[in-house]
C-alpha atoms as a PDB file:
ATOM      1  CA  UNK A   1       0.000   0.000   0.000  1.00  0.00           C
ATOM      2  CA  UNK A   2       1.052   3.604  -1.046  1.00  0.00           C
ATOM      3  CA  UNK A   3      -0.336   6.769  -1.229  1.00  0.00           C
ATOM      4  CA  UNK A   4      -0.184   9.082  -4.057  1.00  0.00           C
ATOM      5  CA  UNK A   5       2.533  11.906  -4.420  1.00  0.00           C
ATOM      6  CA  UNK A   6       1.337  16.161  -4.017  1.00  0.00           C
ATOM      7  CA  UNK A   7       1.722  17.682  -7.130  1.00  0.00           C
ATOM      8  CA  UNK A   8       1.510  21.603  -8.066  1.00  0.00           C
ATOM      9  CA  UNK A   9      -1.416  23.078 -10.261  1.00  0.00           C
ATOM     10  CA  UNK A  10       1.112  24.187 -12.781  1.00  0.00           C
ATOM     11  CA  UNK A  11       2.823  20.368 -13.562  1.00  0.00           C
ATOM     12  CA  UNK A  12      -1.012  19.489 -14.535  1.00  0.00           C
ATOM     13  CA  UNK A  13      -1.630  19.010 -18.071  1.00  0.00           C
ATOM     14  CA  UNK A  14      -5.011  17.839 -19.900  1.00  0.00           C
ATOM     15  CA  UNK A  15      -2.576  16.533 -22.693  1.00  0.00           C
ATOM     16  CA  UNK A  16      -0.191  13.607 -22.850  1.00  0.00           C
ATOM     17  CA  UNK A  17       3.012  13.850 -23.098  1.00  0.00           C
ATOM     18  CA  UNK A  18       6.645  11.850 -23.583  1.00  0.00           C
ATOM     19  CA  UNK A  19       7.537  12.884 -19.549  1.00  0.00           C
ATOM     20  CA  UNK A  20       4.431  13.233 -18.067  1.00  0.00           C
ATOM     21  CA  UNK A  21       2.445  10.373 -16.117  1.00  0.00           C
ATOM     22  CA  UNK A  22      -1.379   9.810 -15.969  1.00  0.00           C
ATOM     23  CA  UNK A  23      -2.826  10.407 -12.732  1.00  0.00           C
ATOM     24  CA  UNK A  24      -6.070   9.317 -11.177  1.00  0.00           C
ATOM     25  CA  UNK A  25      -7.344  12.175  -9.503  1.00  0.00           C
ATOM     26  CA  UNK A  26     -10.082  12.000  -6.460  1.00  0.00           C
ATOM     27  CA  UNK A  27     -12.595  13.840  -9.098  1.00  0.00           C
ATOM     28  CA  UNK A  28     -12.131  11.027 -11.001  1.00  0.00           C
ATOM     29  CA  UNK A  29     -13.497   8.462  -7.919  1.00  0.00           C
ATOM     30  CA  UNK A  30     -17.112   8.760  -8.151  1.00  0.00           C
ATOM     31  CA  UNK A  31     -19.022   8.383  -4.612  1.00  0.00           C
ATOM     32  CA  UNK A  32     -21.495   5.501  -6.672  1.00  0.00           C
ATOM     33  CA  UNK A  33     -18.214   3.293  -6.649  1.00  0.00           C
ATOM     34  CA  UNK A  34     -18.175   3.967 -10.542  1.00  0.00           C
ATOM     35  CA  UNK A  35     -14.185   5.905 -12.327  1.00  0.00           C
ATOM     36  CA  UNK A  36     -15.158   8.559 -14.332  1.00  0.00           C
ATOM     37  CA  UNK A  37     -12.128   9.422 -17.002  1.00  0.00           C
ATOM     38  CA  UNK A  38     -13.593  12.492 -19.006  1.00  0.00           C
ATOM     39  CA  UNK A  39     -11.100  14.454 -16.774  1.00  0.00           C
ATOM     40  CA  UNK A  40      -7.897  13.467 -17.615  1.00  0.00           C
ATOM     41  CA  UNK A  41      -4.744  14.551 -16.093  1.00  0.00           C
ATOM     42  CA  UNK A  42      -0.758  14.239 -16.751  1.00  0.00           C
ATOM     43  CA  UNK A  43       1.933  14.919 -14.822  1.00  0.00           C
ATOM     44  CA  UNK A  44       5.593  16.181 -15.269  1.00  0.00           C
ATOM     45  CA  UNK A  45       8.340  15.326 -12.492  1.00  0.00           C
ATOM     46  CA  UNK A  46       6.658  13.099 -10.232  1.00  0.00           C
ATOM     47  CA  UNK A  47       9.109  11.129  -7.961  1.00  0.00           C
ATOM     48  CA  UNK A  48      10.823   7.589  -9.732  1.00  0.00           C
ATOM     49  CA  UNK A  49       9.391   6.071  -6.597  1.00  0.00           C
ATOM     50  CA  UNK A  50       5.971   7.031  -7.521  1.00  0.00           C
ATOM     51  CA  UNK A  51       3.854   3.500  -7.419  1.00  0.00           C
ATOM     52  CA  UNK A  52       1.982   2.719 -10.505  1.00  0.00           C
ATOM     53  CA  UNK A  53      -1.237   0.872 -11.086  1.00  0.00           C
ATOM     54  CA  UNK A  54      -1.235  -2.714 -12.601  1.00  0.00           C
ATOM     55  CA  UNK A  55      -4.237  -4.429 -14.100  1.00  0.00           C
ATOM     56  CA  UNK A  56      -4.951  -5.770 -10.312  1.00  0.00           C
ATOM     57  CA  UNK A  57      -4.457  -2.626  -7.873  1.00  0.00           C
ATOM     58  CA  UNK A  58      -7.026  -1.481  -5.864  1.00  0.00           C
ATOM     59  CA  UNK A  59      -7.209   2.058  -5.108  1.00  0.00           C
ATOM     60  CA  UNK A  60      -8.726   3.491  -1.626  1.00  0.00           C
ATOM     61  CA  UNK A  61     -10.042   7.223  -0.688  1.00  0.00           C
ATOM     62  CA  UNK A  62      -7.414   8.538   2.058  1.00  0.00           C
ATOM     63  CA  UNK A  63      -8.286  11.777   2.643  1.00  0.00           C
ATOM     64  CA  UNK A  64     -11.990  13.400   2.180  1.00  0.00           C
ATOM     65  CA  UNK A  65     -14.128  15.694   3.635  1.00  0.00           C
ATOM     66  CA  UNK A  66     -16.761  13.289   3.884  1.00  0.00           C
ATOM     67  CA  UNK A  67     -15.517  10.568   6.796  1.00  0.00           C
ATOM     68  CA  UNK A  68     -17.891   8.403   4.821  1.00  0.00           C
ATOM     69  CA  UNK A  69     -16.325   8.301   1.736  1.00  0.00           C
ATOM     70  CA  UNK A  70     -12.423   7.661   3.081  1.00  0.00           C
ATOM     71  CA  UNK A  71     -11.878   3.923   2.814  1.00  0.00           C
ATOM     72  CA  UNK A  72     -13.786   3.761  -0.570  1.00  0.00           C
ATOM     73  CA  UNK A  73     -12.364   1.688  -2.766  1.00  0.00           C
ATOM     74  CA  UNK A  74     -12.601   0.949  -6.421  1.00  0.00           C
ATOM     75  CA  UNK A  75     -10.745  -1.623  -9.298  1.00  0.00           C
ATOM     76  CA  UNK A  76      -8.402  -0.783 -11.590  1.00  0.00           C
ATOM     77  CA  UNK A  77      -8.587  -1.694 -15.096  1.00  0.00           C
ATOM     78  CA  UNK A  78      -6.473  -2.204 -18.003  1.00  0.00           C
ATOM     79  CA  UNK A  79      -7.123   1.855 -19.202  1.00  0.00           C
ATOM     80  CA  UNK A  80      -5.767   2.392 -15.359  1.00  0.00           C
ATOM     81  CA  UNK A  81      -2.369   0.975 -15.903  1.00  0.00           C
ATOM     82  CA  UNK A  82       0.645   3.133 -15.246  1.00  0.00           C
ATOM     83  CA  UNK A  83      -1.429   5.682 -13.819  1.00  0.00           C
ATOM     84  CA  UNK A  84      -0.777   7.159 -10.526  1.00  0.00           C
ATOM     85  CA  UNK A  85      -2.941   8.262  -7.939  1.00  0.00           C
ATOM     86  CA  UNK A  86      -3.080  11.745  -5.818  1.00  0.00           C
ATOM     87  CA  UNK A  87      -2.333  12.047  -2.041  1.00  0.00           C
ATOM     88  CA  UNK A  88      -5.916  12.146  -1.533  1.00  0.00           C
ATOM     89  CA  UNK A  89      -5.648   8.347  -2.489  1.00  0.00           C
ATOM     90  CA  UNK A  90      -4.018   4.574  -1.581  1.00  0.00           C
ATOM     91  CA  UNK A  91      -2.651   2.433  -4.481  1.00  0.00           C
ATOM     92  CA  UNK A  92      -2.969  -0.905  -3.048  1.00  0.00           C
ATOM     93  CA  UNK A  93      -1.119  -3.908  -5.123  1.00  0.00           C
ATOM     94  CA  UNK A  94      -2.056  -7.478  -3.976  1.00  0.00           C
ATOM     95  CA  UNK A  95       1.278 -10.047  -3.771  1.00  0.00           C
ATOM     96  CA  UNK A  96      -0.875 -12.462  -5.772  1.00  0.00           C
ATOM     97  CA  UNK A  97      -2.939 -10.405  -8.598  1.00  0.00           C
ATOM     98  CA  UNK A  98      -5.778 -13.678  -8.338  1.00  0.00           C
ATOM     99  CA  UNK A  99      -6.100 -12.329  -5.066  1.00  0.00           C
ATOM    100  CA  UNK A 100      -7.347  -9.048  -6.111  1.00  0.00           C
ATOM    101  CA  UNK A 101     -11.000  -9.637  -6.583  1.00  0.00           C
ATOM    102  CA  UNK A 102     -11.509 -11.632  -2.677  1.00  0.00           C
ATOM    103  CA  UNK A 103      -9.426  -8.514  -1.140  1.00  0.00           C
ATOM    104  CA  UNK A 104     -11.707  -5.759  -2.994  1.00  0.00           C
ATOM    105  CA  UNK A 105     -14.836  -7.628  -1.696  1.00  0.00           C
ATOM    106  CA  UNK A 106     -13.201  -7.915   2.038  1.00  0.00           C
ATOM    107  CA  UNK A 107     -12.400  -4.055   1.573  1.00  0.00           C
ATOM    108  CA  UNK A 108     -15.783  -3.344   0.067  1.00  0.00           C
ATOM    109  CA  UNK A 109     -17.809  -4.914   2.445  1.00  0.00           C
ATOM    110  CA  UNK A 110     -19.934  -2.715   5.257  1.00  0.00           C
ATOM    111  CA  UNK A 111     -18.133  -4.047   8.622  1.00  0.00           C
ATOM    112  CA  UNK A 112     -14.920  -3.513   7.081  1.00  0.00           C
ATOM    113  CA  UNK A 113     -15.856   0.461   5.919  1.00  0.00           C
ATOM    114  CA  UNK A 114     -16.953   1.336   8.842  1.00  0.00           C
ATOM    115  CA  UNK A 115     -14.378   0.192  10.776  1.00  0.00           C
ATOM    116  CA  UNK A 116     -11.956   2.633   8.631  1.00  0.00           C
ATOM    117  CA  UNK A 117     -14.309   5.385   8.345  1.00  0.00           C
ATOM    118  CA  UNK A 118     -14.559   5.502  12.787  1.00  0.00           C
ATOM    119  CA  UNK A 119     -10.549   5.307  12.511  1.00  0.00           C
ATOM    120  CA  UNK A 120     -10.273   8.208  10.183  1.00  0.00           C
ATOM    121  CA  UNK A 121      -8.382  11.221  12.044  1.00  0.00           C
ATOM    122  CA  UNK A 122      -7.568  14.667  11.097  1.00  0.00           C
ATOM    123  CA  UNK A 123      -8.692  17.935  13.329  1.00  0.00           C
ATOM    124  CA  UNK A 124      -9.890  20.073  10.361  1.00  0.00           C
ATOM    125  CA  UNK A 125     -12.366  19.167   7.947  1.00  0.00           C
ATOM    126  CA  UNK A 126     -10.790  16.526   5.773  1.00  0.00           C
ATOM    127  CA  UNK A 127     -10.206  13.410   7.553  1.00  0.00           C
ATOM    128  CA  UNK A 128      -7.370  10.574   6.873  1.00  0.00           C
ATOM    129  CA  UNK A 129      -6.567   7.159   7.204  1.00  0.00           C
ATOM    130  CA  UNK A 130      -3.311   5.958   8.229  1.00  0.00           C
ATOM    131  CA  UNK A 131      -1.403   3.588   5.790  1.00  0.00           C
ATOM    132  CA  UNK A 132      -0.121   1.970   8.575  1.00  0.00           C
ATOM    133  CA  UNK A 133      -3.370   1.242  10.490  1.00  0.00           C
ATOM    134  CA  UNK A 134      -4.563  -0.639   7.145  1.00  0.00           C
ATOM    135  CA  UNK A 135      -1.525  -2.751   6.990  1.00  0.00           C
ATOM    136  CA  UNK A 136      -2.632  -4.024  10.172  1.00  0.00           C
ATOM    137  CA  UNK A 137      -5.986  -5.019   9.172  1.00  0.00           C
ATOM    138  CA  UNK A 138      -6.612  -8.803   9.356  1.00  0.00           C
ATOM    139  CA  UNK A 139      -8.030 -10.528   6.466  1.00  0.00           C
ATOM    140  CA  UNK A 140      -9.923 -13.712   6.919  1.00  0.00           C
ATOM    141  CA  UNK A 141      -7.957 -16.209   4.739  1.00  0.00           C
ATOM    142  CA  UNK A 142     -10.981 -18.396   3.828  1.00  0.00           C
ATOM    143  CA  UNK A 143     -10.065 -21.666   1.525  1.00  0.00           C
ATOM    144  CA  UNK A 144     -10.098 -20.917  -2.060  1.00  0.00           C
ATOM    145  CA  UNK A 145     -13.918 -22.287  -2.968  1.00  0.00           C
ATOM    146  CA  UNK A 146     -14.948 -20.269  -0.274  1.00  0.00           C
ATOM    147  CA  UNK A 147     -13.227 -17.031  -1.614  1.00  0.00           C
ATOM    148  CA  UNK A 148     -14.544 -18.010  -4.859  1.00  0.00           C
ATOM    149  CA  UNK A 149     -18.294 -18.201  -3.662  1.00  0.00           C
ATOM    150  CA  UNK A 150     -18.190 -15.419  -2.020  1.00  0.00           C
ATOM    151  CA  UNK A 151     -16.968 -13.222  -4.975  1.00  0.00           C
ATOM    152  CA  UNK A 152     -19.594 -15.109  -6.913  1.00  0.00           C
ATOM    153  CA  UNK A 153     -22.246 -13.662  -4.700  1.00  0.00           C
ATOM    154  CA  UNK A 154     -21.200 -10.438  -4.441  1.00  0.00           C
ATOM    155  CA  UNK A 155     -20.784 -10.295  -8.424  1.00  0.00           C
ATOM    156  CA  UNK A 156     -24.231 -11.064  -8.893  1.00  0.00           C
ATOM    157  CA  UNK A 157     -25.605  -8.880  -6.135  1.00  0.00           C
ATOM    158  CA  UNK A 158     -23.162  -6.006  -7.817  1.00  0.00           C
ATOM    159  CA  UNK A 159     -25.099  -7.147 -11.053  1.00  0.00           C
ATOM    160  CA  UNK A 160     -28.813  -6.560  -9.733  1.00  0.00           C
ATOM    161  CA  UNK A 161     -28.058  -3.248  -8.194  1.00  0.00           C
ATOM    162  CA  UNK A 162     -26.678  -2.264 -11.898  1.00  0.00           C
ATOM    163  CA  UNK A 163     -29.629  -3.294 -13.379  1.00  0.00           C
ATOM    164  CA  UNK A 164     -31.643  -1.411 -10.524  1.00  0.00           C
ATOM    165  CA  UNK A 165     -29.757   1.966 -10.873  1.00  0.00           C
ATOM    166  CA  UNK A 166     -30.087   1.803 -14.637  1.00  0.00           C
ATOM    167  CA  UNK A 167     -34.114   1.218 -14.045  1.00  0.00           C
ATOM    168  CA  UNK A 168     -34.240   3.977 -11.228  1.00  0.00           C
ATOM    169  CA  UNK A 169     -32.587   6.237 -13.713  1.00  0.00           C
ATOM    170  CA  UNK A 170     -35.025   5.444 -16.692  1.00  0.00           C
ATOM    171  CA  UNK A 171     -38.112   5.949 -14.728  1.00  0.00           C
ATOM    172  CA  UNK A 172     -36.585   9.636 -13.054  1.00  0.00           C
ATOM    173  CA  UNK A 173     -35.719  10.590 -16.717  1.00  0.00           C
ATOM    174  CA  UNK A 174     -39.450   9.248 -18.031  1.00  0.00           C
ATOM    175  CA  UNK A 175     -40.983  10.804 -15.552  1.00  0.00           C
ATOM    176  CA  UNK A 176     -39.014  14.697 -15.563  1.00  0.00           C
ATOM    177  CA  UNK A 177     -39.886  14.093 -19.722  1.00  0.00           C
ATOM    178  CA  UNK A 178     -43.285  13.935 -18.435  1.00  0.00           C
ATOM    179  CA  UNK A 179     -43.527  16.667 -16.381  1.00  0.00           C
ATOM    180  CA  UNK A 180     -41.841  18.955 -18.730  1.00  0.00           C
ATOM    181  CA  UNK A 181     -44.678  18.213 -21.512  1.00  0.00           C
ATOM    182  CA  UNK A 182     -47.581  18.823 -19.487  1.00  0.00           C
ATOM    183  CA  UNK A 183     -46.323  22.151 -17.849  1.00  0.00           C
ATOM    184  CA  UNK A 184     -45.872  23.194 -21.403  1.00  0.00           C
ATOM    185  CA  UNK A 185     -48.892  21.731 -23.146  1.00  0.00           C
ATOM    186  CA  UNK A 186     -47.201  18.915 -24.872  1.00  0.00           C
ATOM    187  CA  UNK A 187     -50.419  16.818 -23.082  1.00  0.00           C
ATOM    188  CA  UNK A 188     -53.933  17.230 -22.314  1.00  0.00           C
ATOM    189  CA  UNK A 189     -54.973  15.019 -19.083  1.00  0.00           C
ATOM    190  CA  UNK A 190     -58.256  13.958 -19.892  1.00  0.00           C
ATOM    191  CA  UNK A 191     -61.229  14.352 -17.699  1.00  0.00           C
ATOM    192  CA  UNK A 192     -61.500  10.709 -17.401  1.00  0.00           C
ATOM    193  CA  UNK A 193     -58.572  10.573 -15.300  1.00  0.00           C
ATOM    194  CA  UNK A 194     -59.482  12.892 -12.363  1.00  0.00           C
ATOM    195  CA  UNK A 195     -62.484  10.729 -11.803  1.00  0.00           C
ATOM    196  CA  UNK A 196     -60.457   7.928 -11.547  1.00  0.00           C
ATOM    197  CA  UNK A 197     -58.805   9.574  -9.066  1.00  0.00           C
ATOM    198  CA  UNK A 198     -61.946  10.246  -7.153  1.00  0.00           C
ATOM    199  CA  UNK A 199     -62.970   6.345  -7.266  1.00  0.00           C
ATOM    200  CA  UNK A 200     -59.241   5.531  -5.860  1.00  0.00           C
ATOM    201  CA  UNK A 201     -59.790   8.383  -3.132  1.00  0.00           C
END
């Protein structure tokens, strides 16, 4: 586990470029668990002992505002490769990359964030968790069918709420459509329907 380097406004570029490194910014860690890229950032003169991410890092919230949030923590992915992350992050990098998935589930899972969230310190408004406090953090090593069921379940639990958000977010879209056409005429509600709202009264 390592957190991310500081960097200065004026090393930040929107371009790439042959010495500059892609960096994972906290904007770029949505609070819905989801990494949003449409902000991309490089950086010149970062440190050589900057840690990059592979194709099975993790990376953690460190430092927020919102003691909720630090102890987040999200997958990398093969368009996350060599990046970097800020201060306000963790790169974690499992010994075994297999072991990636169990450990983002253990991390994930509610016991485990609130634990890190009530250990969060800092006397001003951001808080911070301590690299050191989440080396110390004892994983359950469960045998290896019982890793695999449990990422099993949690996939396809991770796979209803999907479907569920993208539902929720049709029906709030149909329904602001709806609105907007019959404040502005697009509609005529007819009488038939208040009376069937006096039968259901």
């Amino acid at each position: 586990m390592r957190s991310g380097p500081s960097w200065q406004a004026d090393q930040e570029s929107s371009k790439p470029s042959d010495d500059a490194v892609p960096v994972l910014k906290i904007a770029n860690t949505r609070p819905d668990g989801t990494i949003d890229l449409t902000d991309r950032a490089y950086i010149t003169g970062l440190p050589p002992s900057t840690a990059l991410l592979s194709e099975s890092s993790l990376v953690m919230i460190r430092t927020n505002g919102n003691r909720a949030r630090i102890g987040n923590v999200y997958r990398a992915n093969k368009e996350l490769v060599g990046h970097a992350v800020s201060a306000f992050q963790i790169a974690i990098r499992p010994h075994d990359p297999a072991d990636s998935e169990y450990l983002f589930r253990f991390v994930q899972s509610g016991p485990v964030q609130a634990a890190i969230s009530a250990e969060a310190s800092g006397s001003t408004g951001l808080g911070n968790i301590a690299v050191k406090w989440l080396r110390g953090l004892e994983l359950p090593w469960l045998s290896e069918d019982e890793r695999r069921s449990i990422i099993e379940i949690a996939a396809a639990i991770t796979e209803v709420i999907g479907k569920a958000q993208v539902d929720l977010r049709a029906a709030h879209d149909a329904r602001a459509m709806l609105l907007s056409d019959l404040l502005h005429g697009g509609y005529e509600i007819p009488d038939a329907y208040d009376e069937l709202l006096e039968r259901a009264g």
